[in-house]
C-alpha atoms as a PDB file:
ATOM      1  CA  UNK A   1       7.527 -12.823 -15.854  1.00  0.00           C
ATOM      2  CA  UNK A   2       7.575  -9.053 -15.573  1.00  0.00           C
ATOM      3  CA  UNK A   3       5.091  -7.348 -13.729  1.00  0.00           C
ATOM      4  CA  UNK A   4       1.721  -5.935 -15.083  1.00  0.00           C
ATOM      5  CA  UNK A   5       2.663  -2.451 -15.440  1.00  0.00           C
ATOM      6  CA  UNK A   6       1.248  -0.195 -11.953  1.00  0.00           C
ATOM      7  CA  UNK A   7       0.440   2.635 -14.233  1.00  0.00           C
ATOM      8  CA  UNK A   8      -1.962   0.419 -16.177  1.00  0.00           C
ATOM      9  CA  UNK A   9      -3.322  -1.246 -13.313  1.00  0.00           C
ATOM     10  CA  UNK A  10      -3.873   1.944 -11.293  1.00  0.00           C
ATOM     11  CA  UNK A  11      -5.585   3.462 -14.301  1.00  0.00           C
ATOM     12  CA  UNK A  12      -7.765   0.217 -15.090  1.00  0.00           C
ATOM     13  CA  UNK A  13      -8.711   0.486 -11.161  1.00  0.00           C
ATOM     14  CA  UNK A  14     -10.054   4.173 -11.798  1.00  0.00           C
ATOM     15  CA  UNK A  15     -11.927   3.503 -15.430  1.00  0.00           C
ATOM     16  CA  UNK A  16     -15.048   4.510 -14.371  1.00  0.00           C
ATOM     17  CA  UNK A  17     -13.886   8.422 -12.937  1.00  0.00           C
ATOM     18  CA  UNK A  18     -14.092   9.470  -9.429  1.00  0.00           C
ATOM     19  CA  UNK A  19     -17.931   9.560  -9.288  1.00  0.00           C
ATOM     20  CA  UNK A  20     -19.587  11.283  -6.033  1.00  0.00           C
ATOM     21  CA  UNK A  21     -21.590   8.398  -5.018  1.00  0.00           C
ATOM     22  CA  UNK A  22     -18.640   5.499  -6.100  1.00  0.00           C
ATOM     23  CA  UNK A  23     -18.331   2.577  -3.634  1.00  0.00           C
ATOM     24  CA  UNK A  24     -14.523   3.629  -3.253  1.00  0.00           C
ATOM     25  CA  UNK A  25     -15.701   7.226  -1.552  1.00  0.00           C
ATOM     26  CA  UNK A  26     -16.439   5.098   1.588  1.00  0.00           C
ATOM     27  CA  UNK A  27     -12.894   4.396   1.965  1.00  0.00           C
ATOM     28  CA  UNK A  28     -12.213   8.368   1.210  1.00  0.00           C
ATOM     29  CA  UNK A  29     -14.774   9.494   3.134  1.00  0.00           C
ATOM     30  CA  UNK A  30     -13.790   7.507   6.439  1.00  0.00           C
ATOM     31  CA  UNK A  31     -10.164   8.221   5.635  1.00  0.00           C
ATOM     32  CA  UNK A  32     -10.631  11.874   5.320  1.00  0.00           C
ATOM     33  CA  UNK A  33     -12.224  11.934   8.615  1.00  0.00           C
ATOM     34  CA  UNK A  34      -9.124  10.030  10.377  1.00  0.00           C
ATOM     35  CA  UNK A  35      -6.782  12.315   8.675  1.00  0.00           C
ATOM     36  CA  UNK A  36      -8.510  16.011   8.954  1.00  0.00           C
ATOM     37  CA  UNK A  37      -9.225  15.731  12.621  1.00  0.00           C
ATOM     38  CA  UNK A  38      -6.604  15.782  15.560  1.00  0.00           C
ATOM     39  CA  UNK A  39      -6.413  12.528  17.458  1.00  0.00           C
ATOM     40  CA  UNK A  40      -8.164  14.416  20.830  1.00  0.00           C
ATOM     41  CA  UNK A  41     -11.195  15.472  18.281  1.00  0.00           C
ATOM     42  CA  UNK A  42     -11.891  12.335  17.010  1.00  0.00           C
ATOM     43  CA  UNK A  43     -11.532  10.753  20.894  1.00  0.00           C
ATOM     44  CA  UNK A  44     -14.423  13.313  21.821  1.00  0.00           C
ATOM     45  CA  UNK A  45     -15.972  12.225  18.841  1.00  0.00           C
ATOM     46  CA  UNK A  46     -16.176   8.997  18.945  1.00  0.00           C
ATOM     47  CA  UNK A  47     -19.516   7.831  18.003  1.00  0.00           C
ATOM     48  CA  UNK A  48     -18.947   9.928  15.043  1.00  0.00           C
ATOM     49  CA  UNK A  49     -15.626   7.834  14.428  1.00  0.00           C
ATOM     50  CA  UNK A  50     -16.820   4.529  15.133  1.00  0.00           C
ATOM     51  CA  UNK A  51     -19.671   5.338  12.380  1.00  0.00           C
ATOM     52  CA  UNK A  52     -17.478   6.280   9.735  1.00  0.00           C
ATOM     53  CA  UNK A  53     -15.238   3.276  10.342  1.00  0.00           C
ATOM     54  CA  UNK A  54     -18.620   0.573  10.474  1.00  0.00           C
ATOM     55  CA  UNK A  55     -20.257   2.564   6.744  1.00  0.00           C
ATOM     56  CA  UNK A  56     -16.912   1.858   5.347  1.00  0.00           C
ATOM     57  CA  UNK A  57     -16.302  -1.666   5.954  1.00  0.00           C
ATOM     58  CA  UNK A  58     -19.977  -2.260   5.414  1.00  0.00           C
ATOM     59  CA  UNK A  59     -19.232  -1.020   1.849  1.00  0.00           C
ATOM     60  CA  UNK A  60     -16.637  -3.030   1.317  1.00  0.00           C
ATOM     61  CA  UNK A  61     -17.752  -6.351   2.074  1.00  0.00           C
ATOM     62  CA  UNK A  62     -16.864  -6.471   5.788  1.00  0.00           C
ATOM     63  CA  UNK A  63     -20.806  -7.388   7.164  1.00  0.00           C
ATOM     64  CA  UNK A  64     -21.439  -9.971   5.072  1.00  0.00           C
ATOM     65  CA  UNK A  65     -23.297 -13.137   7.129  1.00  0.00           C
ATOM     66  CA  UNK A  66     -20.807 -15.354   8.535  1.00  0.00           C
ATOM     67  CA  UNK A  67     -18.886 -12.084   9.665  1.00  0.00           C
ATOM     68  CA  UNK A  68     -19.108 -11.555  13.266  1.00  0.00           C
ATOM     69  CA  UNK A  69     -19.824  -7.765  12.456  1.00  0.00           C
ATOM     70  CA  UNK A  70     -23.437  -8.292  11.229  1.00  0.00           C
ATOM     71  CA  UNK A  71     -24.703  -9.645  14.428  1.00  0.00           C
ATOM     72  CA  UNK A  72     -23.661  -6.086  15.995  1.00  0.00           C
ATOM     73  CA  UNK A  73     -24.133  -2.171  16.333  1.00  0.00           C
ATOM     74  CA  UNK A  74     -21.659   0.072  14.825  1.00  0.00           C
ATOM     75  CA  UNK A  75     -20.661   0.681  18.627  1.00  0.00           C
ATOM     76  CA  UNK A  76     -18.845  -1.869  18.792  1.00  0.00           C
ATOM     77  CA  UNK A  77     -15.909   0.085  16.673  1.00  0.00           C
ATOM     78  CA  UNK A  78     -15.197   2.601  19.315  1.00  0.00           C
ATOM     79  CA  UNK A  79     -12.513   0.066  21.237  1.00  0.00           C
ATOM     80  CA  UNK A  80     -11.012   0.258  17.496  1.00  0.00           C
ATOM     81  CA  UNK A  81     -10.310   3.902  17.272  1.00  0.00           C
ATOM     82  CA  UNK A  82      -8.823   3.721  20.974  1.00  0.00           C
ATOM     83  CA  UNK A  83      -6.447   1.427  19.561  1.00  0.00           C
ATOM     84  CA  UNK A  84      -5.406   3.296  16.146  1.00  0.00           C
ATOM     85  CA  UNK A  85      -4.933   6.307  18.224  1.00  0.00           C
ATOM     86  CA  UNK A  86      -2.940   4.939  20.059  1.00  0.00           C
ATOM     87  CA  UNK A  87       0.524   7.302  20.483  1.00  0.00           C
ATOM     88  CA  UNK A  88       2.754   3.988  19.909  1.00  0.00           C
ATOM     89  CA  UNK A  89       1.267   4.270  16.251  1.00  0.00           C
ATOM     90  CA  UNK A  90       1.922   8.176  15.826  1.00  0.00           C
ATOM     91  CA  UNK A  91       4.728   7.259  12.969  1.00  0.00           C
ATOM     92  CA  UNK A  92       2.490   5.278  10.814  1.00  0.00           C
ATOM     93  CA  UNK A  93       0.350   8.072  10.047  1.00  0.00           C
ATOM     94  CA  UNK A  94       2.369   9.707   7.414  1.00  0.00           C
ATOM     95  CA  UNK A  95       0.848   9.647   3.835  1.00  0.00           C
ATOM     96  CA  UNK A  96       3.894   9.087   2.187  1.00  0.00           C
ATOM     97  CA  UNK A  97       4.340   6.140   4.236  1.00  0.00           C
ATOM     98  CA  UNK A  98       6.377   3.302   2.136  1.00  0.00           C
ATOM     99  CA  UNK A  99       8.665   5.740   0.353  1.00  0.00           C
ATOM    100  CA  UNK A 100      11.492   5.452   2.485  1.00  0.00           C
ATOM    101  CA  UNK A 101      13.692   2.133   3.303  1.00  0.00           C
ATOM    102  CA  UNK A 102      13.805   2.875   6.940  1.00  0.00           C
ATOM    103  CA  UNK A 103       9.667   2.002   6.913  1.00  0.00           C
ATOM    104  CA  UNK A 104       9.994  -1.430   5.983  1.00  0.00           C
ATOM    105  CA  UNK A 105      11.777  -1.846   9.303  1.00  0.00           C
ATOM    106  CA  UNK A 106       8.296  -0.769  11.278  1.00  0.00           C
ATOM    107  CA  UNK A 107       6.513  -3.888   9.434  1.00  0.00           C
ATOM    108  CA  UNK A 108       6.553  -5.240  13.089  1.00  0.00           C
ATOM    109  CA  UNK A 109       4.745  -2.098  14.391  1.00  0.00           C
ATOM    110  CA  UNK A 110       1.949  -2.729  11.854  1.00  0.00           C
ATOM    111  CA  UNK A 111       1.712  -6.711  13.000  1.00  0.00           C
ATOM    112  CA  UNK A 112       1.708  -5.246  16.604  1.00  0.00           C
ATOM    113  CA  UNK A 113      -1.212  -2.823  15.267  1.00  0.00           C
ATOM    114  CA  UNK A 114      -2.987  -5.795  13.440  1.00  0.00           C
ATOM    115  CA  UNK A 115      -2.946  -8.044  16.772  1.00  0.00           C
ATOM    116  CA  UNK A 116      -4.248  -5.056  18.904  1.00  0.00           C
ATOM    117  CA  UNK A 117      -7.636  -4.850  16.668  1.00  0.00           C
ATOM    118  CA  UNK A 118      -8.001  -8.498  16.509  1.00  0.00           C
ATOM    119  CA  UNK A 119      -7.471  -8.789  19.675  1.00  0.00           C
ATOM    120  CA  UNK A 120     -10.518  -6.147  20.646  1.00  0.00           C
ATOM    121  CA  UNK A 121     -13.126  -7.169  18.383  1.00  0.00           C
ATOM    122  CA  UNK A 122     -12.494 -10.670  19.510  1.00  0.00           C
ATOM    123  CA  UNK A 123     -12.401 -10.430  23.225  1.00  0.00           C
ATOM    124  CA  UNK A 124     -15.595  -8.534  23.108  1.00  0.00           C
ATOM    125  CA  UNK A 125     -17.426  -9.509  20.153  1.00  0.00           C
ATOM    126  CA  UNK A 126     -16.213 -12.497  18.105  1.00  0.00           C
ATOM    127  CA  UNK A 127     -15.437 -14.666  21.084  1.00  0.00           C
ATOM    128  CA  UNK A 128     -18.884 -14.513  22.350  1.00  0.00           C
ATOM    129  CA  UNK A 129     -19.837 -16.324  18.796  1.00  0.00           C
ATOM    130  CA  UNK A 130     -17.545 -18.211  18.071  1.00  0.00           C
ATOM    131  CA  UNK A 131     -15.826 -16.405  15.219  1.00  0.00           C
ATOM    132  CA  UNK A 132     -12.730 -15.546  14.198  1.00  0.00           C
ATOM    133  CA  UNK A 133     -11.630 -11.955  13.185  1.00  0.00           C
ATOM    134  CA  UNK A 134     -10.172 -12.264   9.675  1.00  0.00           C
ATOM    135  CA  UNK A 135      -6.350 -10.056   8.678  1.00  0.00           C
ATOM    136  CA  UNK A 136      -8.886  -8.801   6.030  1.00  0.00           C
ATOM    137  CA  UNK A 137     -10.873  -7.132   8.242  1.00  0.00           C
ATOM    138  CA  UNK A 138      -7.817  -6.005  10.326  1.00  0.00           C
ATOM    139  CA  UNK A 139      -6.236  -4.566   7.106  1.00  0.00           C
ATOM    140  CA  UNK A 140      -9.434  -3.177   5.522  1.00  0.00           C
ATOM    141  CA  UNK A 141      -9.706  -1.209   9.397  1.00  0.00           C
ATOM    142  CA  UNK A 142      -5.993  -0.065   8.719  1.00  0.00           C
ATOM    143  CA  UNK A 143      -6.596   1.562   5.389  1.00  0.00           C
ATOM    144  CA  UNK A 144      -9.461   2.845   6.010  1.00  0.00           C
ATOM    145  CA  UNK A 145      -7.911   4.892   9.332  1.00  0.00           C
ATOM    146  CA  UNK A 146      -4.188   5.265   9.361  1.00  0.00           C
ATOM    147  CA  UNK A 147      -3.511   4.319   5.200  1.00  0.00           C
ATOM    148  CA  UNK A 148       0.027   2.673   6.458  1.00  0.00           C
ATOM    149  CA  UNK A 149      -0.857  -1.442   4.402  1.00  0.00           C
ATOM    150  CA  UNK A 150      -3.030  -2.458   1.749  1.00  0.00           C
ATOM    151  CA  UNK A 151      -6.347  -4.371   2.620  1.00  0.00           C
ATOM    152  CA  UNK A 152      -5.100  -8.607   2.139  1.00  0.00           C
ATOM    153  CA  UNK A 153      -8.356  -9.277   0.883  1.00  0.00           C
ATOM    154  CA  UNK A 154      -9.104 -12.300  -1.590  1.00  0.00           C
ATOM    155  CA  UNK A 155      -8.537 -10.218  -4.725  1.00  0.00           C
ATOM    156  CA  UNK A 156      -5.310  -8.764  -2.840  1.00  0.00           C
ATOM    157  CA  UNK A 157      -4.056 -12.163  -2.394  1.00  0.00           C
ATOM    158  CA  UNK A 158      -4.594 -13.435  -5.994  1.00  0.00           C
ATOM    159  CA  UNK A 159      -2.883 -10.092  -7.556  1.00  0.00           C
ATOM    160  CA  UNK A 160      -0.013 -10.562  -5.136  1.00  0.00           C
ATOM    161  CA  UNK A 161       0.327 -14.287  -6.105  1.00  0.00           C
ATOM    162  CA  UNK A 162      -0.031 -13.499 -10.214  1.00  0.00           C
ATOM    163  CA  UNK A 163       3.197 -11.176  -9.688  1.00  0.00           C
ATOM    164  CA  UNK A 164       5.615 -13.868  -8.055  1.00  0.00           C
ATOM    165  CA  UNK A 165       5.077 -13.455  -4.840  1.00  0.00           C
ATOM    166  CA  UNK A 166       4.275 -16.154  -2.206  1.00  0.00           C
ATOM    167  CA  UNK A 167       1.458 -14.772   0.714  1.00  0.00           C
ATOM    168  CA  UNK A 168       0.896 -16.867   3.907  1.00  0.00           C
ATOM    169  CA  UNK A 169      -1.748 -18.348   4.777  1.00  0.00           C
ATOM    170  CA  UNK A 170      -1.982 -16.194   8.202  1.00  0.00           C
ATOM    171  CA  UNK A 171      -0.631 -12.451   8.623  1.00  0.00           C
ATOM    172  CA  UNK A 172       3.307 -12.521   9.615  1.00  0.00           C
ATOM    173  CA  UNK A 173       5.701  -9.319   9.739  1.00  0.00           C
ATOM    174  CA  UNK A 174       7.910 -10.971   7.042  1.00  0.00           C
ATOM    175  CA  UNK A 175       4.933 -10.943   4.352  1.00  0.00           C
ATOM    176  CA  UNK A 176       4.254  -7.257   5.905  1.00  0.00           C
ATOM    177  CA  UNK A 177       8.084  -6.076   5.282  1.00  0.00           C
ATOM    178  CA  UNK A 178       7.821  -8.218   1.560  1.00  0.00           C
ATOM    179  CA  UNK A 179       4.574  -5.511   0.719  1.00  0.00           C
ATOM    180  CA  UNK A 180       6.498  -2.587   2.043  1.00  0.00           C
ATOM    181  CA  UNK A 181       9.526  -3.841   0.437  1.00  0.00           C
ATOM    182  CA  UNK A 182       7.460  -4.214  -3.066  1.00  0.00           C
ATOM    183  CA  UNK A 183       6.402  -0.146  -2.772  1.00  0.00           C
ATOM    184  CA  UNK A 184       9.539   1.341  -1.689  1.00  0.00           C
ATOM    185  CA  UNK A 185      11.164  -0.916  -4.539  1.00  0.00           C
ATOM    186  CA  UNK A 186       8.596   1.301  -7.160  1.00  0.00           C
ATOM    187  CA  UNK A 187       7.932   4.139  -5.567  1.00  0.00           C
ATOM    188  CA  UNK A 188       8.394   6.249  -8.499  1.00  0.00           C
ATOM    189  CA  UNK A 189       6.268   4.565 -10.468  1.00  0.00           C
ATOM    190  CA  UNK A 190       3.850   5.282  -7.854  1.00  0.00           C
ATOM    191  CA  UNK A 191       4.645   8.867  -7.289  1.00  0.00           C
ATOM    192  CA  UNK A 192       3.778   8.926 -10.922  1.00  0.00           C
ATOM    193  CA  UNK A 193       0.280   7.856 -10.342  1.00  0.00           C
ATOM    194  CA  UNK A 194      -0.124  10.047  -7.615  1.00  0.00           C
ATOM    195  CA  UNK A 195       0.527  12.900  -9.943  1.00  0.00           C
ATOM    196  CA  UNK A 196      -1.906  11.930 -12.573  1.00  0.00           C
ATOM    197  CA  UNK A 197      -4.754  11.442  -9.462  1.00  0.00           C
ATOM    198  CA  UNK A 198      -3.440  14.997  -7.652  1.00  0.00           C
ATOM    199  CA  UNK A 199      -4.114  16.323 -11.863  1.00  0.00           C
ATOM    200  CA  UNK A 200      -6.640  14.417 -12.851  1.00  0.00           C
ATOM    201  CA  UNK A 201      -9.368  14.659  -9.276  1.00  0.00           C
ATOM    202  CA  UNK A 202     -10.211  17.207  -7.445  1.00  0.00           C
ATOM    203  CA  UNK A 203      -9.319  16.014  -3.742  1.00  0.00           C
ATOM    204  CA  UNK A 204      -9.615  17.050  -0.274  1.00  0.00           C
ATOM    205  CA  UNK A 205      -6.005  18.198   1.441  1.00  0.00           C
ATOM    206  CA  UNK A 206      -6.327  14.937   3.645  1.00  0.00           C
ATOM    207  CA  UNK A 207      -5.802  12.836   0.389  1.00  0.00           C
ATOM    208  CA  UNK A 208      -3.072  15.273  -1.277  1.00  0.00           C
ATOM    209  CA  UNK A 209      -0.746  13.359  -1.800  1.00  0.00           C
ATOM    210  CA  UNK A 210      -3.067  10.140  -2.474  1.00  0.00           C
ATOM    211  CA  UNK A 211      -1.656   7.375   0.304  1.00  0.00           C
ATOM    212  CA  UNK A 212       1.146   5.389  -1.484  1.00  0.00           C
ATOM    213  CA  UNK A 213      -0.480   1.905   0.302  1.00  0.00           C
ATOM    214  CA  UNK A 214      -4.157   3.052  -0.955  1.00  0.00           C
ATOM    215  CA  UNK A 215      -2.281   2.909  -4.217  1.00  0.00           C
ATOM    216  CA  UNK A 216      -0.386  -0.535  -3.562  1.00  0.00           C
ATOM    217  CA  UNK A 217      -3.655  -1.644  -2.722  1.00  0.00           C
ATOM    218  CA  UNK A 218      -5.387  -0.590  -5.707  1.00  0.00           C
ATOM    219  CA  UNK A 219      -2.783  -2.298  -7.658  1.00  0.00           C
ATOM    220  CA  UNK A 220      -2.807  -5.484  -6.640  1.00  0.00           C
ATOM    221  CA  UNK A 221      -6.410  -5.757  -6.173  1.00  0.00           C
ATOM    222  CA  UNK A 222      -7.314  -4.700  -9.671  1.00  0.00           C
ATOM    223  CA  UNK A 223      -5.317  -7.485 -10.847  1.00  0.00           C
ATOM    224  CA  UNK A 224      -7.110  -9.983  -8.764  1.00  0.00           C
ATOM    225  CA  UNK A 225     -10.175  -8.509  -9.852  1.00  0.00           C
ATOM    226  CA  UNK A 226      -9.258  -9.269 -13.604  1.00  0.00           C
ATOM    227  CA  UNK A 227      -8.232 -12.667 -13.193  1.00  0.00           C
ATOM    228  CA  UNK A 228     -11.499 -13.357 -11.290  1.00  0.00           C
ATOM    229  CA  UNK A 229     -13.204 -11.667 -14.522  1.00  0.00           C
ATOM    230  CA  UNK A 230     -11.156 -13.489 -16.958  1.00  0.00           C
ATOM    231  CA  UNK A 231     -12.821 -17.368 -15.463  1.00  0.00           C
ATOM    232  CA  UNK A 232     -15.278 -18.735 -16.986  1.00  0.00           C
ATOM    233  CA  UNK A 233     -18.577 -17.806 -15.778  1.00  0.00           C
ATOM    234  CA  UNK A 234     -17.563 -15.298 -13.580  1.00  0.00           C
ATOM    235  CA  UNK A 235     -20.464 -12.634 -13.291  1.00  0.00           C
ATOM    236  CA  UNK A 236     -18.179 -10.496 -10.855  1.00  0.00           C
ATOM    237  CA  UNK A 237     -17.699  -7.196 -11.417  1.00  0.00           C
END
């Protein structure tokens, strides 16, 4: 089966315009702020940080009841951006991350990076309730801050599975190098989108050139979005 065409999907993902008070300007907004502000600034800064991090993944589904994040403060984000800012990550913070072959090859930097944000928000604050800390969340906190993998959310995972491909059940580097793998393979087609969005929008400098993963992401989560539309009785939007 070929694959739904990324030009399509991207454009499908972006029907409605870049409206200023869309849901997806949470996830510009907090990335903006990771991206225009030296790591030191955003240190000294860090209630600041850890507030643009929580409004983000509160937008997009991340405090919903049985998450361990509702039962807490914002403040409880800060150990995050200690751990994204981290110096081992420094090479993960390019925007043009996935274009080259020699990135798939970090896919066991990223797991590392995953492990080190579970590992915080459940020590301190999952633990204490007996939750787990999801590779959605992880992910979501990755795009949202450094841009280097897509959110695995559920519509994520059903997009990814419509196209051939076969995702865990848990986060591994393999299924990390597969997505990397997956953008590198089309990375002109999505240079091509990032033309139209550079022509079409009037961004900020932090999001010129738009993130090649923000753009993986948006593929294969529109396509899980219309398969979810296309069941009967969905009411999902």
């Amino acid at each position: 089966m070929p694959l739904p065409s990324i030009a399509d999907k991207i454009k499908a993902y972006n029907r409605g315009g870049r409206q200023p008070h869309d849901r997806d300007r949470s996830w510009e907004h907090c990335y903006e702020y990771f991206h225009e502000n030296n790591p030191d600034a955003i240190r000294k800064d860090g209630r600041q940080a850890a507030l643009q991090l929580g409004f983000y993944l509160a937008s997009w589904g991340m405090y919903v009841r049985k998450s361990f994040l509702l039962q807490y403060a914002y403040t409880i984000h800060e150990g995050i951006i200690d751990v994204v800012l981290d110096s081992k990550f420094s090479q993960l913070w390019d925007r043009e991350f996935g274009s080259r072959s020699a990135d798939v090859k970090l896919g066991s930097l990223i797991f590392e990076l995953c492990q080190n944000i579970e590992k915080v928000y459940y020590e301190r604050f999952a633990k204490p309730l007996n939750k787990n800390v999801s590779p959605t969340v992880t992910t979501k906190v990755i795009i949202g801050t450094i841009g280097c993998f897509p959110a695995w959310d559920t519509y994520f995972d059903a997009g990814y599975r419509h196209c051939g491909f076969h995702p865990p059940s848990r986060l591994t580097v393999k299924f990390i190098e597969e997505v990397l793998q997956f953008c590198f393979d089309h990375v002109g087609d999505f240079r091509g989108e990032q033309t139209k969005i550079a022509e079409e929008q009037d961004l900020p400098a932090s999001l010129q050139p738009y993130p090649l993963m923000k753009l993986v992401d948006m593929y294969f989560h529109e396509i899980g979005v219309e398969l979810d539309q296309a069941q009967p009785g969905s009411s999902k939007h």
